[in-house]
Protein backbone atom coordinates (compact mmCIF):
# COMPACT_ATOMS: atom_id res chain seq x y z
CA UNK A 1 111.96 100.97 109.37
CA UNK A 2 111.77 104.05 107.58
CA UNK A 3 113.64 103.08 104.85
CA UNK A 4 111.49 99.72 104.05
CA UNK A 5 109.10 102.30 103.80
CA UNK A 6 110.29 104.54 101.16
CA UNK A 7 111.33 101.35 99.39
CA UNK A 8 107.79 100.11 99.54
CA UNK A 9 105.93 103.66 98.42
CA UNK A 10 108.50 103.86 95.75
CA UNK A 11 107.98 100.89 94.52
CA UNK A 12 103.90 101.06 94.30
CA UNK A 13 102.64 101.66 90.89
CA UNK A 14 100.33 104.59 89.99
CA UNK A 15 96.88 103.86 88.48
CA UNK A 16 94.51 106.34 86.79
CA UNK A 17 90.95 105.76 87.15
CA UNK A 18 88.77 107.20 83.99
CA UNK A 19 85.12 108.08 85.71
CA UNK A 20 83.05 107.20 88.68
CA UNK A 21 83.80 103.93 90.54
CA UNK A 22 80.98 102.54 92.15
CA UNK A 23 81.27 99.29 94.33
CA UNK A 24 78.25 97.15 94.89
CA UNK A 25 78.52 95.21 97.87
CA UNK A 26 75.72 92.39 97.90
CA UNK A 27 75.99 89.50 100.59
CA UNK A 28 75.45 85.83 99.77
CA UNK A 29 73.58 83.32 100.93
CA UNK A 30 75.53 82.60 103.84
CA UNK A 31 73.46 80.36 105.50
CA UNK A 32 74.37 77.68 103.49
CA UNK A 33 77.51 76.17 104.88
CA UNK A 34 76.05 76.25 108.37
CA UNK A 35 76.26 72.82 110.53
CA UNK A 36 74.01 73.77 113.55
CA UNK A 37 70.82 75.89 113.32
CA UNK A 38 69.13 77.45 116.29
CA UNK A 39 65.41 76.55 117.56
CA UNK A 40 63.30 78.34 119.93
CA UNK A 41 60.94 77.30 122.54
CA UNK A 42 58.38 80.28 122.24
CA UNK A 43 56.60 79.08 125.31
CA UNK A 44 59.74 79.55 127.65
CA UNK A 45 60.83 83.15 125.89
CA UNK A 46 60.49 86.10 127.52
CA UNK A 47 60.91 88.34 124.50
CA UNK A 48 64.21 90.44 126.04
CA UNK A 49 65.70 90.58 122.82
CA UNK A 50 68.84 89.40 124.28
CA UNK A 51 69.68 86.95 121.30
CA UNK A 52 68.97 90.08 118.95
CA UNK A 53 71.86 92.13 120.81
CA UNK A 54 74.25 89.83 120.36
CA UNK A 55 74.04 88.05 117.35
CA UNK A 56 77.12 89.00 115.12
CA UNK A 57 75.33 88.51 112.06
CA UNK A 58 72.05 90.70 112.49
CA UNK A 59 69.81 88.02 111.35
CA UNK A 60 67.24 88.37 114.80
CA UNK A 61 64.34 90.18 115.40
CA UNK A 62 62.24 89.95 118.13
CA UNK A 63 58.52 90.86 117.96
CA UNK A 64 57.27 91.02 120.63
CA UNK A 65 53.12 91.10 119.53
CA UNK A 66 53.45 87.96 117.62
CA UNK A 67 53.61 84.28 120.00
CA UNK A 68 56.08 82.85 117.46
CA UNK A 69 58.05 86.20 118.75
CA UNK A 70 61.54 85.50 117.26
CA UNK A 71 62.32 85.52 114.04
CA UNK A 72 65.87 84.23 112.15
CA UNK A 73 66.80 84.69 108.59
CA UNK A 74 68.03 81.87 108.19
CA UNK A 75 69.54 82.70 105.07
CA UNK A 76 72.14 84.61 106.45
CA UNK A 77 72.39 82.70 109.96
CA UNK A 78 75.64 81.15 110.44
CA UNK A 79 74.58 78.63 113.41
CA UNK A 80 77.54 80.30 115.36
CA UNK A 81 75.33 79.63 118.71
CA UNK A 82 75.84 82.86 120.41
CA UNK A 83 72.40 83.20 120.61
CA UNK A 84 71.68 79.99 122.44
CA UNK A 85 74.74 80.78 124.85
CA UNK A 86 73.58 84.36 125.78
CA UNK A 87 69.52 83.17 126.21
CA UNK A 88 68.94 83.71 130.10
CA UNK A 89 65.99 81.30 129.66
CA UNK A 90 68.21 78.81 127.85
CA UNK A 91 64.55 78.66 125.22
CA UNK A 92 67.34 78.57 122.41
CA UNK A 93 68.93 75.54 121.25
CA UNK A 94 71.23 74.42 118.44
CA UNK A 95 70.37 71.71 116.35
CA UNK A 96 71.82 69.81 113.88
CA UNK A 97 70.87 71.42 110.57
CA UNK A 98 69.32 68.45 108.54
CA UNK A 99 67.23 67.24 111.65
CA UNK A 100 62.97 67.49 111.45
CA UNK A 101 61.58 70.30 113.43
């Protein structure tokens, strides 16, 4: 093992860098290859902010002063569904993503 890794750092070429590097890191629209898109019934939710905890991507925000209380961005929403699974009032569902409504 240790010799695969002296063979490996020998091997690695140096690189000089000539100023500041600066990486800018801006996300897509990743919303756009997504199949399934969630819906809420805002009558049955109880605004626990449960689908906001667990949604991977960060794209839900519950309000809880406004009666449309949820809101997606679905720019960046991949339709994963985790949302709809961890609802305790089940007032998510997934639908298909070129459907009305």
């Amino acid at each position: 093992m240790q010799k695969q890794q002296e063979t490996l750092t020998n091997k690695s070429k140096k690189c000089s860098v000539y100023g500041p590097v600066a990486n800018v890191y801006a996300a897509a629209n990743t919303g756009s290859w997504r199949l399934e898109r969630p819906k809420v019934d805002f009558e049955a939710c109880v605004k626990c902010g449960t689908c906001e905890k667990y949604c991977p991507a960060n794209v839900i925000d519950v309000i809880k002063d406004k009666v449309e209380c949820i809101e997606i961005d679905f720019n960046y929403c991949k339709g994963c569904g985790i949302c709809a699974n961890e609802c305790p009032k089940k007032c998510i569902s997934m639908v298909p993503e070129r459907s009305e409504g």
